[in-house]
C-alpha atoms as a PDB file:
ATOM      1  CA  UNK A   1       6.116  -3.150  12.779  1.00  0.00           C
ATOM      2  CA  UNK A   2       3.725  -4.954  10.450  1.00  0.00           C
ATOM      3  CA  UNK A   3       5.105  -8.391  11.514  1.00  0.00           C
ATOM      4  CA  UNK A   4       4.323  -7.636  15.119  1.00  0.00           C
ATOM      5  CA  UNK A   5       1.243  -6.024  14.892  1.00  0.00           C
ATOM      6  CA  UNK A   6      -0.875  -7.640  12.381  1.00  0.00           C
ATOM      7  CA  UNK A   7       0.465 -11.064  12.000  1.00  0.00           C
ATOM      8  CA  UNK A   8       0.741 -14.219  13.626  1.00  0.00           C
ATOM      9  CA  UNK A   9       5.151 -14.280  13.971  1.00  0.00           C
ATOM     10  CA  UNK A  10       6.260 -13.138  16.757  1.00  0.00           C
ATOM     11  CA  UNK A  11       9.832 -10.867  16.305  1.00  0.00           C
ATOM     12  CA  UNK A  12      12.637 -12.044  17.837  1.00  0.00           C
ATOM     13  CA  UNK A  13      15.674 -10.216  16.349  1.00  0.00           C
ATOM     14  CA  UNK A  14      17.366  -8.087  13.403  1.00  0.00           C
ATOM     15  CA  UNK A  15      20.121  -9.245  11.478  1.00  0.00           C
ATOM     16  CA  UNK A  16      22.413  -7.174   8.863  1.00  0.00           C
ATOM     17  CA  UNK A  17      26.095  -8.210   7.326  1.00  0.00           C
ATOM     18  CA  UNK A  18      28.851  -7.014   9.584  1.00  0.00           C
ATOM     19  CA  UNK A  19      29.744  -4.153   8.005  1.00  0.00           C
ATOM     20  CA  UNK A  20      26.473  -1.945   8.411  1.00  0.00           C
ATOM     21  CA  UNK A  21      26.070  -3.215  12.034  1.00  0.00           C
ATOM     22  CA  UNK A  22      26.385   0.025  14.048  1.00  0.00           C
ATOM     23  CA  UNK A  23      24.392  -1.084  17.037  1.00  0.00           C
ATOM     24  CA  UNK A  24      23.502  -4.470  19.261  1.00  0.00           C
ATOM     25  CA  UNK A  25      19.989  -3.572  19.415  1.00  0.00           C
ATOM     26  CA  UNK A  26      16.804  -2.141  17.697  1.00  0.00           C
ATOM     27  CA  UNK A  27      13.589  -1.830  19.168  1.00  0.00           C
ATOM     28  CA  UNK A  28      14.228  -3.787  22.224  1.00  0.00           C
ATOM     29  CA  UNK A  29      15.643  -6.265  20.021  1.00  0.00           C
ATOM     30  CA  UNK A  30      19.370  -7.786  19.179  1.00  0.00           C
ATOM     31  CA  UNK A  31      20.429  -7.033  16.232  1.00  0.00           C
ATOM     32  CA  UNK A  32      22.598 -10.171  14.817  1.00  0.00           C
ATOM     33  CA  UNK A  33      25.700  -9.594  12.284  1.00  0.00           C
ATOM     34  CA  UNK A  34      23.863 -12.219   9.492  1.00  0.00           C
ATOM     35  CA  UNK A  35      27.163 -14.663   9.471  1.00  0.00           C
ATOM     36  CA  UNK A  36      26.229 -14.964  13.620  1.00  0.00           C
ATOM     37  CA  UNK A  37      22.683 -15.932  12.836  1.00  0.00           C
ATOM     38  CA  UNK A  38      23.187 -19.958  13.475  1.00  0.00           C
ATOM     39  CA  UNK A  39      24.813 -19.135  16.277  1.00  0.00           C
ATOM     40  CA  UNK A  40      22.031 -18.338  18.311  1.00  0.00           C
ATOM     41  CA  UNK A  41      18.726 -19.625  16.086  1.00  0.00           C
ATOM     42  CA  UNK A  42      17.832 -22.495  14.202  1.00  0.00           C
ATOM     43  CA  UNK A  43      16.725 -22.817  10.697  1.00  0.00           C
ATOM     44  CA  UNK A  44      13.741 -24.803  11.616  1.00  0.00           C
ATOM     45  CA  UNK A  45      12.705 -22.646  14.131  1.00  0.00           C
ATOM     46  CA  UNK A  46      11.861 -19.260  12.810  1.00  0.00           C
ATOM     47  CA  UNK A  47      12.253 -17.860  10.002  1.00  0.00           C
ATOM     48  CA  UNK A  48      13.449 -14.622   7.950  1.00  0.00           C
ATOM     49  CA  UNK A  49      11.650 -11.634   5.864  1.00  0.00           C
ATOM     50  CA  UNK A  50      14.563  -9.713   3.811  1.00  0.00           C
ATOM     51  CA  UNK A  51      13.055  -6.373   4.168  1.00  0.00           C
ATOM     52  CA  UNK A  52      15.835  -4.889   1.304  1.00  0.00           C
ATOM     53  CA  UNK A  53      13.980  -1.664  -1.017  1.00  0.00           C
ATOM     54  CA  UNK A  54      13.793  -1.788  -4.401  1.00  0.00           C
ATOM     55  CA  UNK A  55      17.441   0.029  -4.917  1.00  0.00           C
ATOM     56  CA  UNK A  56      19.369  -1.708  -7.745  1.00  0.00           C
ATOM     57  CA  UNK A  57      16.130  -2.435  -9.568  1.00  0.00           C
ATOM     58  CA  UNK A  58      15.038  -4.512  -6.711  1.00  0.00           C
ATOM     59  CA  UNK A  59      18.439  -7.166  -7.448  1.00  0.00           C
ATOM     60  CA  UNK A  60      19.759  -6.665  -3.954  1.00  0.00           C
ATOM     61  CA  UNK A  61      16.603  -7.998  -2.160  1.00  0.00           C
ATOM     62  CA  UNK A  62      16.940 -10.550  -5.047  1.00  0.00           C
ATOM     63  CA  UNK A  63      20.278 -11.171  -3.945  1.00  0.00           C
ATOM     64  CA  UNK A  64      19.560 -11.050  -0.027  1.00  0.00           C
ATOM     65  CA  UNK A  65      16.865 -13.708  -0.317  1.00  0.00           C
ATOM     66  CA  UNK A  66      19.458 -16.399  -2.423  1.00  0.00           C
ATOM     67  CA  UNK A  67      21.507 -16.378  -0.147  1.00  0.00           C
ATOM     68  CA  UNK A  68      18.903 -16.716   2.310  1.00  0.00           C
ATOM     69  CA  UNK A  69      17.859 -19.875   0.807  1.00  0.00           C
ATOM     70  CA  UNK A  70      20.998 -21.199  -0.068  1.00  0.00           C
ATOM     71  CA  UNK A  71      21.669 -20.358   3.763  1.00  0.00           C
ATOM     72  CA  UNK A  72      18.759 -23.109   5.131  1.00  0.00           C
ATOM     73  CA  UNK A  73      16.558 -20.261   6.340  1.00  0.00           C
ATOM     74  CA  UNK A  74      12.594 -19.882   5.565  1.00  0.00           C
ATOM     75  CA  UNK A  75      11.277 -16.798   4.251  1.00  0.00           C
ATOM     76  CA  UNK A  76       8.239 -15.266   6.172  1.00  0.00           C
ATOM     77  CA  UNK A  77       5.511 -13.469   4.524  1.00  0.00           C
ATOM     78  CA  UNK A  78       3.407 -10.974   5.388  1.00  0.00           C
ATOM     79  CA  UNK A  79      -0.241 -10.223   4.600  1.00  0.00           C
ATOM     80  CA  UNK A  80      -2.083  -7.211   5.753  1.00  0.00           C
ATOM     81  CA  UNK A  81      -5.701  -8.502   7.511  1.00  0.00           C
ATOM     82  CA  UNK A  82      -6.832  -5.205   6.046  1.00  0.00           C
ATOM     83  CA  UNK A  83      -5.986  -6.235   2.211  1.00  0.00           C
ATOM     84  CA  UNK A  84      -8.337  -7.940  -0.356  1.00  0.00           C
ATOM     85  CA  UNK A  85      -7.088 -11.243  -1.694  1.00  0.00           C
ATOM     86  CA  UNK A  86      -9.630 -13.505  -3.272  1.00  0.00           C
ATOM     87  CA  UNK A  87      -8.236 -17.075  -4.596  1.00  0.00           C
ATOM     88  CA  UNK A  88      -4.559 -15.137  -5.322  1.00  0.00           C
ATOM     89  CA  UNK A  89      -1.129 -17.134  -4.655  1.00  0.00           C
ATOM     90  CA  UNK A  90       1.423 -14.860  -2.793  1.00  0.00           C
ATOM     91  CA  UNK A  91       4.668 -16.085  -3.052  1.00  0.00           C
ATOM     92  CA  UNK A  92       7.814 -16.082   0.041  1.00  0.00           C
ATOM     93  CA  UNK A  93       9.252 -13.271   1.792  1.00  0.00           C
ATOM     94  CA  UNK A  94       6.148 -11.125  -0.179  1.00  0.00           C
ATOM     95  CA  UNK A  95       4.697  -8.148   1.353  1.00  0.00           C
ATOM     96  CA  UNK A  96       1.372  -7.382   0.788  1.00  0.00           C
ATOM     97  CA  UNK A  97       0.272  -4.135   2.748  1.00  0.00           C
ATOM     98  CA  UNK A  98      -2.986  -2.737   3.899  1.00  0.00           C
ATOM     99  CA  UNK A  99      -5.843  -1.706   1.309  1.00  0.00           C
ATOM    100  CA  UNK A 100      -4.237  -3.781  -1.591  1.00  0.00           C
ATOM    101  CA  UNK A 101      -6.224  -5.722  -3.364  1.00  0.00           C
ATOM    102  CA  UNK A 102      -5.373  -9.296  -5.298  1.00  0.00           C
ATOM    103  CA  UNK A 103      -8.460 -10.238  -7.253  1.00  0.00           C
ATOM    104  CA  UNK A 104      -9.159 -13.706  -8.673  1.00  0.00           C
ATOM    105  CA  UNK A 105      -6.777 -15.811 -10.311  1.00  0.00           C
ATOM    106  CA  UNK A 106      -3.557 -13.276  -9.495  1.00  0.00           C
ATOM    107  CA  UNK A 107      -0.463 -14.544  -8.900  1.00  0.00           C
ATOM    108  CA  UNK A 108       2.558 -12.981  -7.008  1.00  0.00           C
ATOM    109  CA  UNK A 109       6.102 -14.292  -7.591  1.00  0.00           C
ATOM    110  CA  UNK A 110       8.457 -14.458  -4.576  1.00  0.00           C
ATOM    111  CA  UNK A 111      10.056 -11.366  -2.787  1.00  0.00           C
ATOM    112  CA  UNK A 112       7.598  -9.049  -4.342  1.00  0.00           C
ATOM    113  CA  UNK A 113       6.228  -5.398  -1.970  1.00  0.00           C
ATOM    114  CA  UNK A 114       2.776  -4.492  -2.715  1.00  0.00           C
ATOM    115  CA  UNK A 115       2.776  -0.913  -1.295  1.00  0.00           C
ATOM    116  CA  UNK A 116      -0.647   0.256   0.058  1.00  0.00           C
ATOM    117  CA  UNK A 117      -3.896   0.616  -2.073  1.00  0.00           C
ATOM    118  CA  UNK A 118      -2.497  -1.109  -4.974  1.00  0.00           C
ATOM    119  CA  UNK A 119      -4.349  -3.493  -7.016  1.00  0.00           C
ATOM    120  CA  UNK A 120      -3.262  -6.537  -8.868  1.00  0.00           C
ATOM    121  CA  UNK A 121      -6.348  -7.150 -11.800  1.00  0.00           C
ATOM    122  CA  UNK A 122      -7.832 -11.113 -12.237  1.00  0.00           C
ATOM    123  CA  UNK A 123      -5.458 -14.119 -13.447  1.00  0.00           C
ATOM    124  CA  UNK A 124      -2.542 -10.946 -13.583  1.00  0.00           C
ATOM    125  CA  UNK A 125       1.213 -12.452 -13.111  1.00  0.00           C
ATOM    126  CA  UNK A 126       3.097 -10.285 -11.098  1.00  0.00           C
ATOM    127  CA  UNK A 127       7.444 -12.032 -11.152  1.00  0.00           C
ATOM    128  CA  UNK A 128       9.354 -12.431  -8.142  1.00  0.00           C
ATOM    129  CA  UNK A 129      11.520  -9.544  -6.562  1.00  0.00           C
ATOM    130  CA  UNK A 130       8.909  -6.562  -7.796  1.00  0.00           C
ATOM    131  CA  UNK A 131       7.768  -3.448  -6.417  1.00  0.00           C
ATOM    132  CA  UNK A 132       4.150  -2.125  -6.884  1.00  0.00           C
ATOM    133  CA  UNK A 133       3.969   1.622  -5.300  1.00  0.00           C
ATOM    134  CA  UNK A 134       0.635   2.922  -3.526  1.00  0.00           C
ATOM    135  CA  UNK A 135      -2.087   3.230  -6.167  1.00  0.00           C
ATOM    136  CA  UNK A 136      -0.746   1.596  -8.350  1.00  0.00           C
ATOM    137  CA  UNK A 137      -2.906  -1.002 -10.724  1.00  0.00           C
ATOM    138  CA  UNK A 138      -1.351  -3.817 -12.562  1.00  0.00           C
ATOM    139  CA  UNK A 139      -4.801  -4.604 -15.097  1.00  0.00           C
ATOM    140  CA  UNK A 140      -6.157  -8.222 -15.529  1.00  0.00           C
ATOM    141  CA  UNK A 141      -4.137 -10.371 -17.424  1.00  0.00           C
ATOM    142  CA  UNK A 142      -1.053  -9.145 -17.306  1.00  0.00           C
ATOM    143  CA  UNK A 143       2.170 -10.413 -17.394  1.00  0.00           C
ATOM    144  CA  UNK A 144       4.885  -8.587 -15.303  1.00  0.00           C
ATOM    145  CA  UNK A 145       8.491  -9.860 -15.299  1.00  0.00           C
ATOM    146  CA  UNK A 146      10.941 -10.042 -12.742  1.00  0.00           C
ATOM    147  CA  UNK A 147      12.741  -7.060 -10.703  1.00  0.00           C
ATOM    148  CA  UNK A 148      10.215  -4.333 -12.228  1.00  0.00           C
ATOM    149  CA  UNK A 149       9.345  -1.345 -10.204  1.00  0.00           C
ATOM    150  CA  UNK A 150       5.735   0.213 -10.857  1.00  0.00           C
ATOM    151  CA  UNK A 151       5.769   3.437  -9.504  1.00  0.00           C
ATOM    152  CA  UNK A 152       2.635   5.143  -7.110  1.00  0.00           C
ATOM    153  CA  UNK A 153      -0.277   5.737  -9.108  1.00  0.00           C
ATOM    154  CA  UNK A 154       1.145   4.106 -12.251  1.00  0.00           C
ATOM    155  CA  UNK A 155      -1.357   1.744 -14.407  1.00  0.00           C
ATOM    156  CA  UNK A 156      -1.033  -1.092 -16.576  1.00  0.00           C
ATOM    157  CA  UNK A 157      -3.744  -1.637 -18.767  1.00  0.00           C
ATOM    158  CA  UNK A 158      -5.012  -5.423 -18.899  1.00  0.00           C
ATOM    159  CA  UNK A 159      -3.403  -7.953 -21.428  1.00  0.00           C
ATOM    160  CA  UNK A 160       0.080  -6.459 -22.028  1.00  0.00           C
ATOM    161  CA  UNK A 161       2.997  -8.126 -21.489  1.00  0.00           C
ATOM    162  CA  UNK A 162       5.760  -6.550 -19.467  1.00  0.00           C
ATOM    163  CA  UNK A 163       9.965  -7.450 -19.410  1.00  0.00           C
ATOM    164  CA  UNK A 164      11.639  -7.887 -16.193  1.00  0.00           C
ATOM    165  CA  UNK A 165      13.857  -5.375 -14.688  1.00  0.00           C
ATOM    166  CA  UNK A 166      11.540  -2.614 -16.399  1.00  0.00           C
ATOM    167  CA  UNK A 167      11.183   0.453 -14.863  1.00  0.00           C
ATOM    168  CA  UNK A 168       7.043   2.468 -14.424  1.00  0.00           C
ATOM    169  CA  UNK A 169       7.450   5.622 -12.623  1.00  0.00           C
ATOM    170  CA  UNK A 170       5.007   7.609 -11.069  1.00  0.00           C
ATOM    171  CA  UNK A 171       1.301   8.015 -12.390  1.00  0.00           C
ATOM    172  CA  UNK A 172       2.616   6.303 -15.853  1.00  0.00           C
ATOM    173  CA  UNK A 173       0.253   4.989 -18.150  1.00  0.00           C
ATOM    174  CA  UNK A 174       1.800   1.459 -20.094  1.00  0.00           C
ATOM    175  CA  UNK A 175      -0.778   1.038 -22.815  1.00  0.00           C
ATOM    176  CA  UNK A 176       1.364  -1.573 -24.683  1.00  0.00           C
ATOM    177  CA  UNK A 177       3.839  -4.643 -24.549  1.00  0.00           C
ATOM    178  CA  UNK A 178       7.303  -2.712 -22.864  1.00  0.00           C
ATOM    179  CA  UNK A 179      10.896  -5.063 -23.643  1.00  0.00           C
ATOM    180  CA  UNK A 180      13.152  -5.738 -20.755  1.00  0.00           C
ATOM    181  CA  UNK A 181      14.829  -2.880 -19.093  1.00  0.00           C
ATOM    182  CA  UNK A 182      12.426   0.037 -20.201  1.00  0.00           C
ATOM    183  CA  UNK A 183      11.851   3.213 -18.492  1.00  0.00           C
ATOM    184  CA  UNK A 184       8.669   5.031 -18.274  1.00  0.00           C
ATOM    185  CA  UNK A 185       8.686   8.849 -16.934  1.00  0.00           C
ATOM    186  CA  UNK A 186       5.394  10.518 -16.662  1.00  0.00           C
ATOM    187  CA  UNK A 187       6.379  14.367 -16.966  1.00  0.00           C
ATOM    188  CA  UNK A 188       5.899  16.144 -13.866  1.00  0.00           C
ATOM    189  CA  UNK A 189       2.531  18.633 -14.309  1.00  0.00           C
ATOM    190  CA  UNK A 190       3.056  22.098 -15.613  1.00  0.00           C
ATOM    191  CA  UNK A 191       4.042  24.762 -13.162  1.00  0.00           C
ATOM    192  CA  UNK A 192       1.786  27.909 -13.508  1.00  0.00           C
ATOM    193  CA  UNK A 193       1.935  30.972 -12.139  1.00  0.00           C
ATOM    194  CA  UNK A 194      -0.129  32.012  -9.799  1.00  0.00           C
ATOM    195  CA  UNK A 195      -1.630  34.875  -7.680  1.00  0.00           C
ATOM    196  CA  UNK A 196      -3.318  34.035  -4.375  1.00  0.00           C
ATOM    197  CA  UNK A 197      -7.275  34.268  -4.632  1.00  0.00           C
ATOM    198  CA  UNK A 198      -6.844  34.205  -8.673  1.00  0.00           C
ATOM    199  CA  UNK A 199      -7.352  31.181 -10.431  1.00  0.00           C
ATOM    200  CA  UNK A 200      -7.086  30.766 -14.362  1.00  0.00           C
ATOM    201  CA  UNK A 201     -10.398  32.038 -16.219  1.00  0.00           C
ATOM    202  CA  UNK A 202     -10.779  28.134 -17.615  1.00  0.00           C
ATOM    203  CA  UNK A 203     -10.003  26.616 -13.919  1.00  0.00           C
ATOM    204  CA  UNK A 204     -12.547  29.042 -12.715  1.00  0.00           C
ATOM    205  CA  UNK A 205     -15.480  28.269 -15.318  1.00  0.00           C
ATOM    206  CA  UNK A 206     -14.831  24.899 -14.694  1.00  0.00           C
ATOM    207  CA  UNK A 207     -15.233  25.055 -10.774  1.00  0.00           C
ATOM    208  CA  UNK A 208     -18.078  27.479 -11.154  1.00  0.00           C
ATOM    209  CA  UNK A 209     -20.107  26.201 -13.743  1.00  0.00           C
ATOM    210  CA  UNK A 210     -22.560  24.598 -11.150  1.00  0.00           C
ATOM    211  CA  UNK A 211     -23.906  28.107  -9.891  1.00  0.00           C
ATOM    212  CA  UNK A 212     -26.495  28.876 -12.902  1.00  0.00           C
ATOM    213  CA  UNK A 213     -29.601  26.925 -12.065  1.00  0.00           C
ATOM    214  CA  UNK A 214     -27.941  24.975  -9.608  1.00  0.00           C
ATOM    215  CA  UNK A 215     -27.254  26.538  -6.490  1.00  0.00           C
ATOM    216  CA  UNK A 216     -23.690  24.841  -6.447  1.00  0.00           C
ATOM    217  CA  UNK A 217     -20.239  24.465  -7.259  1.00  0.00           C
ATOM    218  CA  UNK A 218     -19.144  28.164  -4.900  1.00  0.00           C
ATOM    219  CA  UNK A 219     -18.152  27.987  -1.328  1.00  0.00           C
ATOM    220  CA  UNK A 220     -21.206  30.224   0.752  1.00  0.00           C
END
């Protein structure tokens, strides 16, 4: 895992409720039903990463990490040695995974995933409970709410404000302010038919273009 292999906690056990607690161990671990937890650690002795997905617009990791707190426990966080982050605040139980990049000034709210290659632009406010895909960029001074999702590849062009709980899919392009709760869908490129070894007379003049007076731009 991350934790174990490029940070500085050592894992010492899995816990889930009760109910989805269909084995005693996971990787040479235990595997604790949550409500057992005090039973056999102590707050002040290690402490807890809710690893929850975004489902739910990211409100059961939300959720998870309340009761957490409310619980006593600490909330681990984990950032890659591989990722950039220059003068950036990274908030609790955030995870902040190889080739990501936090430049100057940025600020990540508590609970938030940072998937890899992602990029969070200078002084930018990314809320608590997010998820940022692979790819993804979140521009220079922006403000992103609460429990959004940015899908992979998605942008965010600098100085917009976003609402929480908003939803960016895939290779979207927000070029102004979105309210709470909005959805962004990028249509999925055109399907076109095609015959092996034929490509489409503009696709082809476009690939080939280098060969006049160039020597390029064809496989010898």
């Amino acid at each position: 895992t991350y934790f174990s292999d490029d940070s500085d906690f050592d894992v010492v056990a899995y816990t889930v409720d009760a109910t989805y607690r269909h084995r005693t161990t996971f990787h040479g671990l235990p595997v604790v039903p949550y409500d057992a937890l005090g039973d056999h650690y102590e707050p002040a002795e290690v402490a807890m990463f809710v690893a929850a997905g975004y489902g739910d617009n990211n409100r059961t990791r939300e959720r998870l990490i309340a009761r957490a707190r409310r619980d006593g426990w600490s909330l681990a966080r984990y950032v890659a040695s591989r990722a950039g982050v220059w003068d950036a605040t990274v908030g609790e139980n955030c995870m902040v995974i190889d080739g990501t990049v936090l430049q100057p000034g940025a600020r990540v709210g508590t609970g938030t995933i940072l998937w890899s290659n992602s990029v969070v632009g200078a002084r930018a406010t990314v809320g608590a409970c997010c998820y940022i895909g692979p790819v993804a960029v979140i521009g220079a001074d922006v403000a992103l709410d609460d429990r959004c999702v940015v899908g992979p590849l998605a942008h965010v062009a600098s100085r917009l404000r976003v609402g929480d709980t908003c939803f960016i899919g895939a290779s979207a392009h927000v070029q102004d302010d979105l309210a709470p709760g909005s959805l962004l869908l990028e249509p999925g490129t055109k399907i076109l038919p095609y015959r092996t070894g034929a490509l489409p007379p503009l696709l082809r003049a476009r690939l080939y273009q280098g060969d006049v007076g160039t020597g390029g731009g064809r496989d010898r």
